[in-house]
Protein backbone atom coordinates (compact mmCIF):
# COMPACT_ATOMS: atom_id res chain seq x y z
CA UNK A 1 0.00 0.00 0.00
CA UNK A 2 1.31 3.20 -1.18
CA UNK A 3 1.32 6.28 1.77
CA UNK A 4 1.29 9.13 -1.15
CA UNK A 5 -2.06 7.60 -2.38
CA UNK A 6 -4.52 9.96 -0.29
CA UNK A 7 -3.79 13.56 -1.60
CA UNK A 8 -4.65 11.88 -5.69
CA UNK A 9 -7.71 9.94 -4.39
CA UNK A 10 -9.02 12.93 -2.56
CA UNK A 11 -8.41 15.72 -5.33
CA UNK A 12 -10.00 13.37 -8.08
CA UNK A 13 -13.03 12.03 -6.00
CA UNK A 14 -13.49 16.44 -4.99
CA UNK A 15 -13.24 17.40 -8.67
CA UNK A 16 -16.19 15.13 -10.09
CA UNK A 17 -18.01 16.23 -6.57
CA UNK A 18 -18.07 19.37 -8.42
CA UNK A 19 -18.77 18.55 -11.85
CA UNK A 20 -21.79 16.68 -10.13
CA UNK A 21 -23.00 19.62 -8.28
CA UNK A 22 -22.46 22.09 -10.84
CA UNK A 23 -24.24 20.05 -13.13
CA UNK A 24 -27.10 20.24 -10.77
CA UNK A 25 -27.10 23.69 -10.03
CA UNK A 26 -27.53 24.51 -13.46
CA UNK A 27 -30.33 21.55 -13.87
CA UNK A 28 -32.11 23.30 -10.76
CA UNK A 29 -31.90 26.80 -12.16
CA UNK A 30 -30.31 27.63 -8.97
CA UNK A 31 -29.36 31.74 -9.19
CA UNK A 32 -26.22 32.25 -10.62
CA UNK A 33 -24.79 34.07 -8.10
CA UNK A 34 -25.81 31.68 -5.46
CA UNK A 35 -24.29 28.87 -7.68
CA UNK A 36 -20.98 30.60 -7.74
CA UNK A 37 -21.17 30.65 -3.84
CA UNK A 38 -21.63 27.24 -3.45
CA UNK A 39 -18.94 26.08 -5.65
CA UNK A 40 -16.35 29.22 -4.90
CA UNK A 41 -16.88 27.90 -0.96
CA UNK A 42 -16.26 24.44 -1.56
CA UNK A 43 -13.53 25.41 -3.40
CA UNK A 44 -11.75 27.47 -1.26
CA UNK A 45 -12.19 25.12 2.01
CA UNK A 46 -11.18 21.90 -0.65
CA UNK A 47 -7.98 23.50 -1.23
CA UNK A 48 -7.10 25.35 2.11
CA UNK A 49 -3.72 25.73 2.41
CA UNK A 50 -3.62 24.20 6.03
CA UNK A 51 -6.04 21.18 4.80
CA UNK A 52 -3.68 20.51 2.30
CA UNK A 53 -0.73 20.66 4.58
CA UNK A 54 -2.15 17.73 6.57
CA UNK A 55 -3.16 15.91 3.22
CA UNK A 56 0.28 15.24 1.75
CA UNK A 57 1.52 14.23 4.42
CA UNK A 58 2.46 10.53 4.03
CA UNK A 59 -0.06 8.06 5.55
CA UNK A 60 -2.40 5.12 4.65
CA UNK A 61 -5.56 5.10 3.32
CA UNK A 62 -8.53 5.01 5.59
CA UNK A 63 -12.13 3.69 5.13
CA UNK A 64 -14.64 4.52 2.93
CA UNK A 65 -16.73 5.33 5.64
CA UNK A 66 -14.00 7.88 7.31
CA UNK A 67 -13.86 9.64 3.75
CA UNK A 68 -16.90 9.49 2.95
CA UNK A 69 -17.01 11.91 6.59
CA UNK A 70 -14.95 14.61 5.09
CA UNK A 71 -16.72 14.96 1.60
CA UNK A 72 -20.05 15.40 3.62
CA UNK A 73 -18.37 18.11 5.56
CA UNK A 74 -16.70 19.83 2.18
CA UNK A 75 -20.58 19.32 0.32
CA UNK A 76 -21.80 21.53 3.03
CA UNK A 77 -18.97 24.03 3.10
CA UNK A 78 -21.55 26.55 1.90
CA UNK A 79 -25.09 27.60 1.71
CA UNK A 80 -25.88 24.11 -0.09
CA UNK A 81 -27.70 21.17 2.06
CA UNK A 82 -27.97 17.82 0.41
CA UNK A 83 -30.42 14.90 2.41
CA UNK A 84 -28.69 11.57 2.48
CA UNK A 85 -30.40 10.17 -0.11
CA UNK A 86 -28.25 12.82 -2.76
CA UNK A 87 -25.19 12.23 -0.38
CA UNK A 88 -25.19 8.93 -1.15
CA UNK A 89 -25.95 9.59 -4.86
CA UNK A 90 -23.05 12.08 -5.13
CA UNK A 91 -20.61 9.73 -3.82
CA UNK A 92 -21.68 6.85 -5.90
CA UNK A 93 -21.10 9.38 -8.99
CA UNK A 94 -18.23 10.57 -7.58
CA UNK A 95 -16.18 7.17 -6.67
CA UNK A 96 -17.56 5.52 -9.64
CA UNK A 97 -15.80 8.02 -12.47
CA UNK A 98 -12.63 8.09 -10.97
CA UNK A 99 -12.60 3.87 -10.56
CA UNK A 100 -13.35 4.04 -14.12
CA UNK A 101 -10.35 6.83 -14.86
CA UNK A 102 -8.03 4.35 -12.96
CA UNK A 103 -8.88 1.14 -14.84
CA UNK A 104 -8.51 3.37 -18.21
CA UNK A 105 -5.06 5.02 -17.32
CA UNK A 106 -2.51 4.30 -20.07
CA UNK A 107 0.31 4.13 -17.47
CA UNK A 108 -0.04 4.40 -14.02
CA UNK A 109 1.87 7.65 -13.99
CA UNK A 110 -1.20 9.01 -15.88
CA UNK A 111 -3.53 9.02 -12.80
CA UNK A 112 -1.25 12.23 -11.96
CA UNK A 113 -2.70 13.68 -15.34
CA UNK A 114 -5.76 12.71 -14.47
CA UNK A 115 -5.82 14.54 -11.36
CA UNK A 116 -3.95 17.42 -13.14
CA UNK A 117 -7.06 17.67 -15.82
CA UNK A 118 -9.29 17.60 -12.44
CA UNK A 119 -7.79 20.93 -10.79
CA UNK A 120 -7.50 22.64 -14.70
CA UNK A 121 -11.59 21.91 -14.68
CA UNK A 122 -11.91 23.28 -11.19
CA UNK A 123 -9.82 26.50 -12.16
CA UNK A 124 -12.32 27.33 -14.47
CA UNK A 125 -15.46 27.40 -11.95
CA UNK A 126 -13.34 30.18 -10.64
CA UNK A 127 -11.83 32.65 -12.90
CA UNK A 128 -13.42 35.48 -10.80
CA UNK A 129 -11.43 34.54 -7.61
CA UNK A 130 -8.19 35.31 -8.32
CA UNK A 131 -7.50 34.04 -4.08
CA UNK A 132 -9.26 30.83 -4.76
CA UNK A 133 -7.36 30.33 -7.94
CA UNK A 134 -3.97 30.86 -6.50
CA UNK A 135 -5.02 28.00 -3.76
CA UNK A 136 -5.31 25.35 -6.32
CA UNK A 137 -2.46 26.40 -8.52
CA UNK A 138 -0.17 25.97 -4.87
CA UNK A 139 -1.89 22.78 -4.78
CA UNK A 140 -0.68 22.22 -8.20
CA UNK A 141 3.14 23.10 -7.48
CA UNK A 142 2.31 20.61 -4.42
CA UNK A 143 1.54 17.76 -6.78
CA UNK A 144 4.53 18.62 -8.96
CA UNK A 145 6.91 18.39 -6.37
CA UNK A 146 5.41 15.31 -4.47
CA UNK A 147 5.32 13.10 -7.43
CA UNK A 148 6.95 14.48 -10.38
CA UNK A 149 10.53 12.70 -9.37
CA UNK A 150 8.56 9.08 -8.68
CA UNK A 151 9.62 6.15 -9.96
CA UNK A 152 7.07 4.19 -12.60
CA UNK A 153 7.05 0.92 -9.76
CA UNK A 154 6.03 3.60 -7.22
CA UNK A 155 3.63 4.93 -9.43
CA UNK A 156 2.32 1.38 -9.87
CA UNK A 157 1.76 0.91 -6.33
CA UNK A 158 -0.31 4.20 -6.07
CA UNK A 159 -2.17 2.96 -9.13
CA UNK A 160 -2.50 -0.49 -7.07
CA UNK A 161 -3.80 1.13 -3.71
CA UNK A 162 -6.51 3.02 -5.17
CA UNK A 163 -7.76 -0.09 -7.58
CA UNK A 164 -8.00 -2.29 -3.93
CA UNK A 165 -9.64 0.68 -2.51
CA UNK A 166 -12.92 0.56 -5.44
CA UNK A 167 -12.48 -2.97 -5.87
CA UNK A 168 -15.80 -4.07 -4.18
CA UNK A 169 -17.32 -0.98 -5.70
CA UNK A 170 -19.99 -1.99 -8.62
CA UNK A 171 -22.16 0.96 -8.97
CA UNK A 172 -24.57 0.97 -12.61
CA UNK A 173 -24.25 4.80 -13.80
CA UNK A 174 -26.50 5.31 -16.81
CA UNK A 175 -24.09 7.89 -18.37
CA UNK A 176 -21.38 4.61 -18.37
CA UNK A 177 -24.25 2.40 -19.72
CA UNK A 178 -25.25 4.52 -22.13
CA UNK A 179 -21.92 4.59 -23.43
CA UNK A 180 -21.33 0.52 -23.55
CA UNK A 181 -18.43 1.42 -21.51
CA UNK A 182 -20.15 -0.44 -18.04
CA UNK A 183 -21.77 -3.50 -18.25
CA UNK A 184 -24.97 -4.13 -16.45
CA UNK A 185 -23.60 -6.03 -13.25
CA UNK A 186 -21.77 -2.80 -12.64
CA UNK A 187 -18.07 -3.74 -13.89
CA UNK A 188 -16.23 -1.82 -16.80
CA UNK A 189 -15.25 -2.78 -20.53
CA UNK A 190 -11.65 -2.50 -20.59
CA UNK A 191 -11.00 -0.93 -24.66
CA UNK A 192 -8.53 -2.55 -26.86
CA UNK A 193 -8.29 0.00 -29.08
CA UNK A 194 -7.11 3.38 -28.89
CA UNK A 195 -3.19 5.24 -28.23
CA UNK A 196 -0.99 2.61 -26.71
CA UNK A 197 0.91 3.98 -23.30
CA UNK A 198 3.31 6.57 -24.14
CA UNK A 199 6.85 5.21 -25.09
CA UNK A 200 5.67 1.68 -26.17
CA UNK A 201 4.89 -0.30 -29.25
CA UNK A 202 1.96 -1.12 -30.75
CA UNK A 203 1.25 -4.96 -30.19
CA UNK A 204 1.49 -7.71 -32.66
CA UNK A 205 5.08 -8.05 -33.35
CA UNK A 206 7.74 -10.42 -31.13
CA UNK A 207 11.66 -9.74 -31.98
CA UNK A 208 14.02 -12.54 -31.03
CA UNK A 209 17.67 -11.79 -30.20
CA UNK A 210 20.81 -13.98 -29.96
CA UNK A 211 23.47 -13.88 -26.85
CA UNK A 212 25.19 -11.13 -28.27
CA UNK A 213 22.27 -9.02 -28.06
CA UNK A 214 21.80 -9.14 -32.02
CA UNK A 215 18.42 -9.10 -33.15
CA UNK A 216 17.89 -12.32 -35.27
CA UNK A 217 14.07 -13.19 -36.07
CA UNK A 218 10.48 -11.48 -36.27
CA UNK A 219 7.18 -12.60 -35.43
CA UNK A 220 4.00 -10.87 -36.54
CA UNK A 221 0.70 -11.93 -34.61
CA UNK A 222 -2.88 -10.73 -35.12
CA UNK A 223 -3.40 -8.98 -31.50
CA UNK A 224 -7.41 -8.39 -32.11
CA UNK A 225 -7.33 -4.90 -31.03
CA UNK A 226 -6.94 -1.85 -32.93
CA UNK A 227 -4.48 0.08 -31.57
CA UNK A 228 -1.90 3.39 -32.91
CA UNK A 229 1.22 5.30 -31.50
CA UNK A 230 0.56 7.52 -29.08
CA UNK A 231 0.61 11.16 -30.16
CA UNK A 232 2.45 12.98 -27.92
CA UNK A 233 3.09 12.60 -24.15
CA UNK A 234 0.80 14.67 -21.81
CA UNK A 235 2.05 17.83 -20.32
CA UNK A 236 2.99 17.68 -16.22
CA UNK A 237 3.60 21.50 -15.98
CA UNK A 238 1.59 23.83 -14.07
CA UNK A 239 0.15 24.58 -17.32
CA UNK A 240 0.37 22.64 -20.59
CA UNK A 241 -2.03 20.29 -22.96
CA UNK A 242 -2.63 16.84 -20.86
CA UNK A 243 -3.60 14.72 -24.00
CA UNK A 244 -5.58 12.38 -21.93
CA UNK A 245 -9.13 13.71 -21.48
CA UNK A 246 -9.52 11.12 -18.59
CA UNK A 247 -10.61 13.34 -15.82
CA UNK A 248 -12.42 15.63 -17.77
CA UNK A 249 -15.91 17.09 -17.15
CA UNK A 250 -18.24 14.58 -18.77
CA UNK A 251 -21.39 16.38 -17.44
CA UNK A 252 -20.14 19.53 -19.35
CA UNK A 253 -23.40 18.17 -21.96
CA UNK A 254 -26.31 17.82 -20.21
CA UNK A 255 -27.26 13.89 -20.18
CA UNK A 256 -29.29 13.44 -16.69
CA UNK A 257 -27.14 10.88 -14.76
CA UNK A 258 -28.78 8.23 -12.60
CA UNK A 259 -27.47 5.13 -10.27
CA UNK A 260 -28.48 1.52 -9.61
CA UNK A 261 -26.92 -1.05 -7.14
CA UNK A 262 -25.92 -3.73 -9.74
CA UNK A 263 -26.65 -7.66 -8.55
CA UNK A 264 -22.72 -8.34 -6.85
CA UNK A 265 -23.19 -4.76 -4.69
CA UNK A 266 -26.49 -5.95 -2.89
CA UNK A 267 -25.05 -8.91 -1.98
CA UNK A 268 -21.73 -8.05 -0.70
CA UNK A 269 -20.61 -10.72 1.86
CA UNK A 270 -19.42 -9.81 5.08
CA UNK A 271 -15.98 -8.93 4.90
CA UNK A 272 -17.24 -5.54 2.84
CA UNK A 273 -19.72 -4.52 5.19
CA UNK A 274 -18.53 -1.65 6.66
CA UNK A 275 -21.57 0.20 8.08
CA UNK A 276 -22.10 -3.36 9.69
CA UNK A 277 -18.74 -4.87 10.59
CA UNK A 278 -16.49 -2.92 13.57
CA UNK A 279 -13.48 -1.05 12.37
CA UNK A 280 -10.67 -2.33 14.06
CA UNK A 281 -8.61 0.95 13.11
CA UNK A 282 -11.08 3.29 14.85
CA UNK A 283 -8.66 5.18 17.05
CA UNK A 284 -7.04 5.09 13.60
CA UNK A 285 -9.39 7.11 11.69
CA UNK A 286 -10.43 9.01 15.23
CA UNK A 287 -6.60 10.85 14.51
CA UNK A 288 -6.94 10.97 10.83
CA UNK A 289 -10.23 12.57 10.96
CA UNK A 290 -9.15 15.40 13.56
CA UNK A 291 -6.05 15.69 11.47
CA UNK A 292 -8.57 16.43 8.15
CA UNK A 293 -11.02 18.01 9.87
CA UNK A 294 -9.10 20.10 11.71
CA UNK A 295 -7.17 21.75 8.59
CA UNK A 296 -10.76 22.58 6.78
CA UNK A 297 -11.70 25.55 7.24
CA UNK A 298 -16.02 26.17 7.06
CA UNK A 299 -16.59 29.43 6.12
CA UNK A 300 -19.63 30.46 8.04
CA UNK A 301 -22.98 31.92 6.39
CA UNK A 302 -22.98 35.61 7.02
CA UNK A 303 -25.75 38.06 6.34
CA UNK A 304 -29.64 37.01 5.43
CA UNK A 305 -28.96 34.79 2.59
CA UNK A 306 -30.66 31.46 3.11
CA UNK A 307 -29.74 28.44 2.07
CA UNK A 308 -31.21 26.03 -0.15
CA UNK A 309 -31.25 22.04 -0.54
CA UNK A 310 -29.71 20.43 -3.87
CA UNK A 311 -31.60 17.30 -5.31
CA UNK A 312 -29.52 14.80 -7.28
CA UNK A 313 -32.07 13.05 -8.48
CA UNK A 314 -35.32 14.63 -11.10
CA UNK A 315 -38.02 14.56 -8.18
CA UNK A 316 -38.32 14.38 -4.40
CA UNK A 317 -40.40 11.30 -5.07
CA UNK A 318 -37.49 9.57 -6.84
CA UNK A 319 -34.84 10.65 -3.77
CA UNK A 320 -37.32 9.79 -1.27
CA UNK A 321 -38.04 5.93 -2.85
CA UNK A 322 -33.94 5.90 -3.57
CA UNK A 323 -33.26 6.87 0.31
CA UNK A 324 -35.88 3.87 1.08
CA UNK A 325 -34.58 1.19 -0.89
CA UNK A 326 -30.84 1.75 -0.63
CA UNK A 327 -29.31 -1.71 0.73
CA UNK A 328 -28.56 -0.94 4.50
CA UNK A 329 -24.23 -1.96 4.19
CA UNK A 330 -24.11 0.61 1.18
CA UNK A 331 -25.67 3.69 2.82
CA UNK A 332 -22.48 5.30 4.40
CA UNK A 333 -23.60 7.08 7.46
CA UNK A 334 -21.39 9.84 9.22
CA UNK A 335 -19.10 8.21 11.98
CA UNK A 336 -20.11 8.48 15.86
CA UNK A 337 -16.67 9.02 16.99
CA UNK A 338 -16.00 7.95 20.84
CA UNK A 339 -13.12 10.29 22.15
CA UNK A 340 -14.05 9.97 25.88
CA UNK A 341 -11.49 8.16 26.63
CA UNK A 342 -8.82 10.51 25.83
CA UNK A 343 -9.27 14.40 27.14
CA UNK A 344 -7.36 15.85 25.16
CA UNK A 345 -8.46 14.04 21.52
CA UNK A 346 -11.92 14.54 22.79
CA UNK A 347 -10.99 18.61 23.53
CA UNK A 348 -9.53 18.78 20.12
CA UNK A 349 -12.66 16.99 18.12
CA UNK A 350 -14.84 20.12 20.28
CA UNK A 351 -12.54 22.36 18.87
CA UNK A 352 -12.48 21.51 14.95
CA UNK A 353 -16.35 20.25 15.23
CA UNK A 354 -16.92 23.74 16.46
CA UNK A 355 -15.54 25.08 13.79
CA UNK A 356 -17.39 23.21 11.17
CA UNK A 357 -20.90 24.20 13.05
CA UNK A 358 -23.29 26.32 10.98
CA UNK A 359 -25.66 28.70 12.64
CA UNK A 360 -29.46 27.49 11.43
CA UNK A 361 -31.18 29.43 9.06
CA UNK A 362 -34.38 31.07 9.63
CA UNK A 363 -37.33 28.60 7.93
CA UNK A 364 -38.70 30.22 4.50
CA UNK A 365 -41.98 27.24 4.32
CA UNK A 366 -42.94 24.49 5.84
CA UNK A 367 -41.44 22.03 2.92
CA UNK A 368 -39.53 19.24 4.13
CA UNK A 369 -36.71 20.66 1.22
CA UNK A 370 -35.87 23.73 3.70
CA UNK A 371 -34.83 21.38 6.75
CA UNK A 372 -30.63 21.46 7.00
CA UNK A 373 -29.07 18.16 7.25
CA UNK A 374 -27.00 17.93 10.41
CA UNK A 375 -24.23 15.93 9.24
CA UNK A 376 -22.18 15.14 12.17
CA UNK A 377 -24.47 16.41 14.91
CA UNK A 378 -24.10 13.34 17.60
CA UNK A 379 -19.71 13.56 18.17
């Protein structure tokens, strides 16, 4: 398990949250202005200089559940409330595109692209915030400088940490359907066609060589695929053409995007049951969590604007029925975290939780979409 794996997995999985949720806003004919809140806050909290600090630093990855944690947090950085129901949807969506970017990337190094072609998307939701934009371009002279001198092997073991970390993921997304690139028991279809990996042949031809290092026969064999050169290599500046489009905005057409629980994901057997089975690394994640927590920042609502709830799915009827027939070991609820054994860790959580809390809004109606999910309200 690679311990530079968190900072790519968390920048990825952030930048489709908010291709997801800007796809939404514009669905919902949410204001513009109060669109470019929501996203400019998430934003700026994602990429908080101190948050980001504590990111990069090396460590293992953590549960699902313990992640899951600190995307509900960032998803309510602003005047935005999601209900579980579009929680859960979101990070279906969310974990679902990058396990397919993964699986797709030419050579592991490429997940770094991929990431790279996340934070150049995310610099255009905020052109007009020159402050926010200079946050993710540090974050992108962080991810030169952390991985631009790693080896391909260690590359291959990032690559290998993240695939063990969706493996048991099997999510239908219609978009993926749609596109024959997702079967329907929820697992991908691998091309083979397309750019080979940068630097390498094109299949279908063996060369045989003597002691002396002399080439001395050829072997042609039909390889089934269709595949070409590669074009160029993709750019791993600050700025520069990527090539891969892996980790681009594919909601950047309209195409309404849904999610099913495919046959192997209802019946997941015990060892993947997470909301069910006890975490042995608790006090783990209890120190990871403060560490994570504790470095985002929540800006705090100021002023009379009120907020308003996001729905990821076409009507409240839909969410409601999805919230009610979700299997029980795939909704990911927020962690209870027990720190009373410890004063001081349980001081600390007060701390950062206080800083997350967000004064309630004055009710606007009686409609069940102006109640504010309290996300972590039981610590």
């Amino acid at each position: 398990m690679s311990v530079r794996t968190l900072p790519l997995l968390f920048l990825n999985l952030g930048g489709e949250m908010l291709y997801v949720l800007d796809q939404r806003l514009r669905a919902q004919n949410i204001p513009g202005d109060k669109a470019r809140k929501v996203l400019n806050d998430i934003i700026s909290t994602m990429f908080n200089r101190k948050f980001m600090d504590e990111l990069f630093k090396p460590q293992e990855l953590y549960s699902k559940k313990a992640l899951r944690t600190v995307y509900d947090r960032l998803a309510h950085a602003s005047i935005m409330r999601l209900n579980q129901a579009s929680m859960d949807k979101l990070y279906d969506l969310m974990t679902m595109a990058f396990k397919y970017q993964v699986l797709l990337c030419p050579r592991p190094k490429d997940v770094l692209l991929v990431t790279f072609n996340h934070l150049d998307a995310i610099k255009g939701f905020i052109q007009d915030s020159p402050t926010i934009l200079h946050q993710v371009d540090e974050t992108l002279q962080q991810l030169t400088e952390t991985y631009g001198a790693l080896s391909a092997g260690e590359f291959q073991l990032i690559r290998q940490t993240l695939l063990i970390f969706f493996q048991d993921l099997h999510i239908r997304v219609s978009t993926f359907l749609k596109d024959k690139v997702q079967n329907s028991n929820g697992r991908f279809v691998l091309p083979v066609s397309g750019p080979v990996p940068w630097g390498t042949q094109v299949p279908g031809l063996i060369r045989m060589f003597n002691n002396k290092g002399e080439e001395v026969k050829k072997i042609e064999f039909k390889h089934g695929g269709n595949y070409v050169h590669a074009s160029k290599e993709g750019s791993f500046e600050l700025h520069g053409d990527r090539v891969l489009k892996l980790g681009t905005n594919m909601y950047s057409m309209h195409r309404p995007v849904e999610t099913h629980m495919s046959g192997s994901s209802k019946n997941l057997n015990s060892e993947t049951q997470e909301s069910i089975a006890p975490n042995p690394l608790a006090k783990e994640e209890l120190n990871f969590l403060a560490r994570l927590l504790g470095g985002m920042e929540i800006k705090k609502p100021s002023g009379p604007e009120s907020g308003f709830r996001l729905n990821l799915f076409t009507t409240d009827e839909e969410e409601e029925h999805a919230a009610l027939s979700r299997p029980e070991e795939l909704t990911y609820e927020v962690i209870n975290i027990q720190a009373t054994q410890d004063q001081q860790q349980k001081e600390e959580l007060a701390r950062i939780m206080g800083e997350f809390e967000i004064p309630e809004q004055p009710k606007q109606s009686t409609n069940k979409g102006d109640d504010l999910l309290a996300m972590m309200d039981e610590l």
